[in-house]
N, C-alpha and C. Protein backbone atom coordinates (compact mmCIF):
# COMPACT_ATOMS: atom_id res chain seq x y z
N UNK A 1 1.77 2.06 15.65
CA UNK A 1 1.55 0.76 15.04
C UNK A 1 2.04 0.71 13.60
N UNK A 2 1.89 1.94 12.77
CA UNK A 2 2.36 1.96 11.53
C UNK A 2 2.89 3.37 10.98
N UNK A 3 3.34 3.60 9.84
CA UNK A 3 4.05 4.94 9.72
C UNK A 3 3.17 5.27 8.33
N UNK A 4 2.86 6.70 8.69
CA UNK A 4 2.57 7.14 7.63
C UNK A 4 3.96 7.62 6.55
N UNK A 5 3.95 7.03 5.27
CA UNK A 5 5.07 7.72 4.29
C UNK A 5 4.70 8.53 3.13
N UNK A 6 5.19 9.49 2.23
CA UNK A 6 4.46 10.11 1.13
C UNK A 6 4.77 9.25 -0.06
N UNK A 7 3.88 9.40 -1.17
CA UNK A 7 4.56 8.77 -2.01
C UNK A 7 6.22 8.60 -2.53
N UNK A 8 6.80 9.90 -2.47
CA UNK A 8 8.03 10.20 -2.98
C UNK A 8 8.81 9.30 -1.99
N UNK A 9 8.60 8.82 -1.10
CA UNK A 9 9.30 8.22 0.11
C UNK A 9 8.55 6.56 -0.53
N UNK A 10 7.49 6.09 -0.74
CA UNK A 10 7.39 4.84 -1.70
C UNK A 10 8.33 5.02 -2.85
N UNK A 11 8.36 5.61 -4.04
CA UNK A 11 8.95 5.79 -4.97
C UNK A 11 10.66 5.82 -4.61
N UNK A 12 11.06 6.00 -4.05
CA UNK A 12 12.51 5.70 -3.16
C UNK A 12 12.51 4.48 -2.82
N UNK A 13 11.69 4.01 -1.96
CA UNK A 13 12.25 2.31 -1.47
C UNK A 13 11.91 1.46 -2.69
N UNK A 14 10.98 2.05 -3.80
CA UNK A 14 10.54 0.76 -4.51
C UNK A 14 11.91 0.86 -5.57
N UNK A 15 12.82 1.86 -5.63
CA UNK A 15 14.17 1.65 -6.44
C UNK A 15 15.44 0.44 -5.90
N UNK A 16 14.95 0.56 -4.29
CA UNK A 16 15.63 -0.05 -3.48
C UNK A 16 15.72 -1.62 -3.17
N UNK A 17 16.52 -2.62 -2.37
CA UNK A 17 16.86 -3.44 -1.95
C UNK A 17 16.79 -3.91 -0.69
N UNK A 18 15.68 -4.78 -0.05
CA UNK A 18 14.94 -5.54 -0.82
C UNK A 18 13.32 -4.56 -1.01
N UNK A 19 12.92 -5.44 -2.19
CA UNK A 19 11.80 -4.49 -2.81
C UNK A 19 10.52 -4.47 -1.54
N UNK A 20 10.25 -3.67 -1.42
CA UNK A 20 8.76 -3.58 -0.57
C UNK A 20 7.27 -4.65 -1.14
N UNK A 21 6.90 -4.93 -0.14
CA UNK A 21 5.40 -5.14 -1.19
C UNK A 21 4.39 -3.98 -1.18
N UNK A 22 3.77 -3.86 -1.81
CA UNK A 22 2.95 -2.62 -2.64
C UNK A 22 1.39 -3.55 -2.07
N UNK A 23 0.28 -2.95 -1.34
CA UNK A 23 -0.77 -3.88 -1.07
C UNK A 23 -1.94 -2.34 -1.68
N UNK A 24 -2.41 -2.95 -3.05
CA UNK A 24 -3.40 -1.86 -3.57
C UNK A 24 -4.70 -2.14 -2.79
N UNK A 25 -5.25 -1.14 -1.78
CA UNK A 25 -6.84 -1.83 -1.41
C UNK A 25 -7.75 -1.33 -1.98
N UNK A 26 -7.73 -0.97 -3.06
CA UNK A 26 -8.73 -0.42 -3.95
C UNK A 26 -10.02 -1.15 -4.14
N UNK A 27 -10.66 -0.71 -5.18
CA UNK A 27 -12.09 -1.60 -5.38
C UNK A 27 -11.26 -2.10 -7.00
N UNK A 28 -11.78 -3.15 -7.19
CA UNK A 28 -11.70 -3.55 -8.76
C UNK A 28 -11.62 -2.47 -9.69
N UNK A 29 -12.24 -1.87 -10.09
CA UNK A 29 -12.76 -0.76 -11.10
C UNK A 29 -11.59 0.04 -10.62
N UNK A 30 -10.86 0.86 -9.54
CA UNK A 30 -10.17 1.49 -9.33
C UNK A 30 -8.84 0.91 -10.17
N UNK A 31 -8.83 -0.41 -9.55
CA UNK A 31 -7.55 -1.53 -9.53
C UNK A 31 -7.06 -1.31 -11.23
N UNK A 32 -7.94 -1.58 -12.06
CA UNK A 32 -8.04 -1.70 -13.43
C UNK A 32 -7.80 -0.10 -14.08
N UNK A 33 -8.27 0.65 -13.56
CA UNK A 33 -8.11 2.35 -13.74
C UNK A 33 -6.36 2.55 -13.54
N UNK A 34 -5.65 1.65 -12.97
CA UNK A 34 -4.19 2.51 -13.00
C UNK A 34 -3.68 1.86 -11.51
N UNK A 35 -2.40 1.22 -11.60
CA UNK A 35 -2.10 0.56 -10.63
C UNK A 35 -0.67 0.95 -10.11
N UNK A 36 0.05 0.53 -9.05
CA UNK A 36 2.01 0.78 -9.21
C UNK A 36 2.29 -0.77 -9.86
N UNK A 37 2.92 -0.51 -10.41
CA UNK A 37 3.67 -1.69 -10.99
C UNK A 37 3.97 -2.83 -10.18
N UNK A 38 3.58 -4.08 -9.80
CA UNK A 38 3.93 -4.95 -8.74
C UNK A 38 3.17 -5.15 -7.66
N UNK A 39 2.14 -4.59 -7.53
CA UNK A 39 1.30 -4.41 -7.01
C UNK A 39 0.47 -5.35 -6.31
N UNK A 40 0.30 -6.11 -4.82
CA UNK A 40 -0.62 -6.64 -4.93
C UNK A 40 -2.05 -5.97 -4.58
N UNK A 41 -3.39 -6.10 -5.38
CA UNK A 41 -4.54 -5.80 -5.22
C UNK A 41 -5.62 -6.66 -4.50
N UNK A 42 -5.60 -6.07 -2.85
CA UNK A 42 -6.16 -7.07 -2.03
C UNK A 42 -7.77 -5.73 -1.76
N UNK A 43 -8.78 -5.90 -1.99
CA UNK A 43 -9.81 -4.47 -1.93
C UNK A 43 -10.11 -4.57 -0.35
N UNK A 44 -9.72 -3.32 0.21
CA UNK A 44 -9.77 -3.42 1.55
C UNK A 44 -11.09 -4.41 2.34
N UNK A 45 -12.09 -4.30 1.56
CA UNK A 45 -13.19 -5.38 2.37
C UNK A 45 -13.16 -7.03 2.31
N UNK A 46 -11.80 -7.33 1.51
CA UNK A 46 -11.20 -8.23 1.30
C UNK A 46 -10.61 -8.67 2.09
N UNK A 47 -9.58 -8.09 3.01
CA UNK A 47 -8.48 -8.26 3.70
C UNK A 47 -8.42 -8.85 4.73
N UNK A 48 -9.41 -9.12 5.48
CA UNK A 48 -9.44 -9.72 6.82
C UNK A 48 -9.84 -11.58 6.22
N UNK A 49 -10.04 -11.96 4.85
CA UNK A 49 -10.70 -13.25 4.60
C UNK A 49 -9.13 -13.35 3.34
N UNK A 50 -8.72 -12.20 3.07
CA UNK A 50 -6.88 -12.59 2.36
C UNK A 50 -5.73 -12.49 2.80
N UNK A 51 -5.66 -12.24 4.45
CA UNK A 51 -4.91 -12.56 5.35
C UNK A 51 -3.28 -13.06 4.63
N UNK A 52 -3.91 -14.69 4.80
CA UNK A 52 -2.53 -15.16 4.15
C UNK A 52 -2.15 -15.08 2.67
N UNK A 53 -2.48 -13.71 1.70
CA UNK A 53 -1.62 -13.28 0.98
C UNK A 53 -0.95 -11.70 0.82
N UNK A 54 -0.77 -11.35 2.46
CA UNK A 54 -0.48 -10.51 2.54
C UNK A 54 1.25 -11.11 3.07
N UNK A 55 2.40 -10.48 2.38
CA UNK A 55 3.60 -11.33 3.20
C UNK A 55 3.54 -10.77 4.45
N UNK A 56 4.54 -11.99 5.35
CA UNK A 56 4.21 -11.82 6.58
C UNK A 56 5.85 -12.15 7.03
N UNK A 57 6.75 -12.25 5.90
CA UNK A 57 7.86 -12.76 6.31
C UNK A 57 9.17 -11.28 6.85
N UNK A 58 8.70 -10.59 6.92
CA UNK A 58 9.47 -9.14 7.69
C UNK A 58 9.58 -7.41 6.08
N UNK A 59 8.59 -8.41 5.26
CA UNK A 59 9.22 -7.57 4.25
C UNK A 59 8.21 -6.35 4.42
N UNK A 60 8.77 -5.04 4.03
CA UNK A 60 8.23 -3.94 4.29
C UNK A 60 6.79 -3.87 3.65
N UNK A 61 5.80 -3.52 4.52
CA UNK A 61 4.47 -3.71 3.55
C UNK A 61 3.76 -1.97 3.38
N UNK A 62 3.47 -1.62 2.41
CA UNK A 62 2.81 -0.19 1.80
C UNK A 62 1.76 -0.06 1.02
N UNK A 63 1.02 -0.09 2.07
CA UNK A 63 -0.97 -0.23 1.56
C UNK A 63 -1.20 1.34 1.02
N UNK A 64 -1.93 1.61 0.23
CA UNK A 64 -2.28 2.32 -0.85
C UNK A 64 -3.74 2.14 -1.29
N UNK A 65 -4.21 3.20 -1.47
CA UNK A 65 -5.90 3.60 -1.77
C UNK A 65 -5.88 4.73 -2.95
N UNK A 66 -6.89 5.18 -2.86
CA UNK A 66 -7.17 6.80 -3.96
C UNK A 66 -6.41 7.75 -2.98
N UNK A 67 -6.85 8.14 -2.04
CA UNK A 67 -5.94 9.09 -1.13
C UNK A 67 -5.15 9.03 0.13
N UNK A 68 -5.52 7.60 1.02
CA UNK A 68 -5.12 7.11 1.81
C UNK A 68 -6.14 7.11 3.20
N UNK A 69 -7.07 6.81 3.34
CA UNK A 69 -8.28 6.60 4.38
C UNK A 69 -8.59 5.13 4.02
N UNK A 70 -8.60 4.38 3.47
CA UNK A 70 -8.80 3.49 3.40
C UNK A 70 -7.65 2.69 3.79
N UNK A 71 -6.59 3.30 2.98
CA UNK A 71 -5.11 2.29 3.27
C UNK A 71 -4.81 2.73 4.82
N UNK A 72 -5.41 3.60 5.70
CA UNK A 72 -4.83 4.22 6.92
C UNK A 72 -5.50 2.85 7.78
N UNK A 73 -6.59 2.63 7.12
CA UNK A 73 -7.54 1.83 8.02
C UNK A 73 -7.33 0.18 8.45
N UNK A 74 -6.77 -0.17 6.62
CA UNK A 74 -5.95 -1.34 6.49
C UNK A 74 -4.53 -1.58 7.24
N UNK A 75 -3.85 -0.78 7.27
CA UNK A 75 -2.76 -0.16 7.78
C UNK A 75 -2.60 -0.98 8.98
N UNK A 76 -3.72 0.06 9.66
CA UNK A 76 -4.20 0.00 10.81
C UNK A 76 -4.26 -1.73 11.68
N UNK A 77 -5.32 -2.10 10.83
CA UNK A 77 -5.92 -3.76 10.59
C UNK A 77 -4.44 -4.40 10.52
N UNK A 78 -3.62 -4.52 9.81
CA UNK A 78 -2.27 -5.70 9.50
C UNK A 78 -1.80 -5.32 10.90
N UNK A 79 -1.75 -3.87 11.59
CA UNK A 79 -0.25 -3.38 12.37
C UNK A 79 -0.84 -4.46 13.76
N UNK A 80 -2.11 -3.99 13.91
CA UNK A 80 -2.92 -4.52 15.11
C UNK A 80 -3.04 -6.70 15.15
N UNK A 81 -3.01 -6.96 13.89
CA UNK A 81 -2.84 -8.25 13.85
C UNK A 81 -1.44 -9.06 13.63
N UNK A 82 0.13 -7.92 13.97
CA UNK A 82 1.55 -8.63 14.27
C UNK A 82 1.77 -8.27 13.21
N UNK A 83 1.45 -7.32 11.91
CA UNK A 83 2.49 -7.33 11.37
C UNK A 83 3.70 -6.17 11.05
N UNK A 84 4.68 -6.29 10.98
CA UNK A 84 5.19 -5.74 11.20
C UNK A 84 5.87 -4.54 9.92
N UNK A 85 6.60 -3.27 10.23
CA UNK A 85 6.92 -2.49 8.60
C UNK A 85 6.02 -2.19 8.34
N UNK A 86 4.47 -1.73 8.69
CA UNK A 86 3.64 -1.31 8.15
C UNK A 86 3.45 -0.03 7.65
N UNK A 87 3.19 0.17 6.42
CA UNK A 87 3.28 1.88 6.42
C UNK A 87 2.00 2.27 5.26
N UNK A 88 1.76 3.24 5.79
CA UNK A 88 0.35 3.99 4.97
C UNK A 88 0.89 5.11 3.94
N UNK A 89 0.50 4.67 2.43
CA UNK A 89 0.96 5.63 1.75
C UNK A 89 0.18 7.04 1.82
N UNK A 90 0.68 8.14 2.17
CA UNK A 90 -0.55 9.11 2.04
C UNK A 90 -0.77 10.00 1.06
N UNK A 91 -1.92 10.37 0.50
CA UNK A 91 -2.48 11.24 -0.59
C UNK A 91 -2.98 9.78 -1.42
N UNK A 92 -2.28 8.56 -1.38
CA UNK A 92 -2.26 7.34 -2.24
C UNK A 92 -2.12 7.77 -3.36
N UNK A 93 -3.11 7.00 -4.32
CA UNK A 93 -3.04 6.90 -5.55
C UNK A 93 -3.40 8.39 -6.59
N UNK A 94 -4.11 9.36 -5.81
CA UNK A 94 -4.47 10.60 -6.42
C UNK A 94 -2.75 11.28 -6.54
N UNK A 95 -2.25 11.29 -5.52
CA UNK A 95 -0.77 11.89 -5.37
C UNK A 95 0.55 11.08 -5.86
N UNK A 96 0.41 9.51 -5.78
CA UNK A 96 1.56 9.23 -6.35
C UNK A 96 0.97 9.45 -8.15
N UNK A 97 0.00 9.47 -8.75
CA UNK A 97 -0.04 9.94 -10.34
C UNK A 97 0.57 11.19 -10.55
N UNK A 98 0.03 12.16 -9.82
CA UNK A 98 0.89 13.62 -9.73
C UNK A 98 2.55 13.21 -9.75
N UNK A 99 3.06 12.64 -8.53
CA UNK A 99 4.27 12.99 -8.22
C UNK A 99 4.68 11.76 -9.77
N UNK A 100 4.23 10.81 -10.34
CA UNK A 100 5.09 10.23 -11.54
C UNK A 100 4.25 11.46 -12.47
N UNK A 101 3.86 11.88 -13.18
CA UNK A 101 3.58 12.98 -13.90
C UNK A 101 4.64 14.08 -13.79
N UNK A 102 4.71 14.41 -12.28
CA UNK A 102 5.93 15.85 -12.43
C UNK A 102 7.13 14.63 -12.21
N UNK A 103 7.33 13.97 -12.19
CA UNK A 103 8.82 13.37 -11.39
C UNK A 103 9.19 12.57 -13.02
């Protein structure tokens, strides 16, 4: 239903054409703690009532959490309701800070 990718594999398409959307499901307090640039911040208990601001028009979508159990779950939720390009960032947000720190 969806693909798991690592960050370094986000950090590649987001250089790329056309840009991905970035879906942060964090909690607020996380959201505000450190975000990817472009980001939309939908908090996963959100998502089923923010539906229609998730795009839906074919563009690649890459949900993102602290480590990725949450975004696996969301993931999960969009792939099962048609949409399509879904991909789960994994390690999330603990690992893509590492990989921009060493990278």
């Amino acid at each position: 239903l969806y693909a798991n990718v690592s960050t370094q594999q986000l950090q590649e398409r987001l250089g790329g054409s056309p840009r991905p959307a970035v879906v942060d499901v964090r909690s607020e307090g996380e959201w505000k703690g450190g975000h990817i640039d472009g980001a939309l911040h939908i908090p996963v208990e959100s998502l089923e009532q923010r539906l229609s601001d998730v795009p839906r028009d074919g563009t690649p979508l890459y949900l993102v959490c602290a480590s990725g159990g949450r975004s696996s779950a969301a993931a999960e939720f969009l792939a099962k309701r048609g949409y399509l390009h879904v991909h789960n960032v994994e390690g999330g947000m603990n690992s893509w800070r590492g990989a921009v720190v060493q990278g």
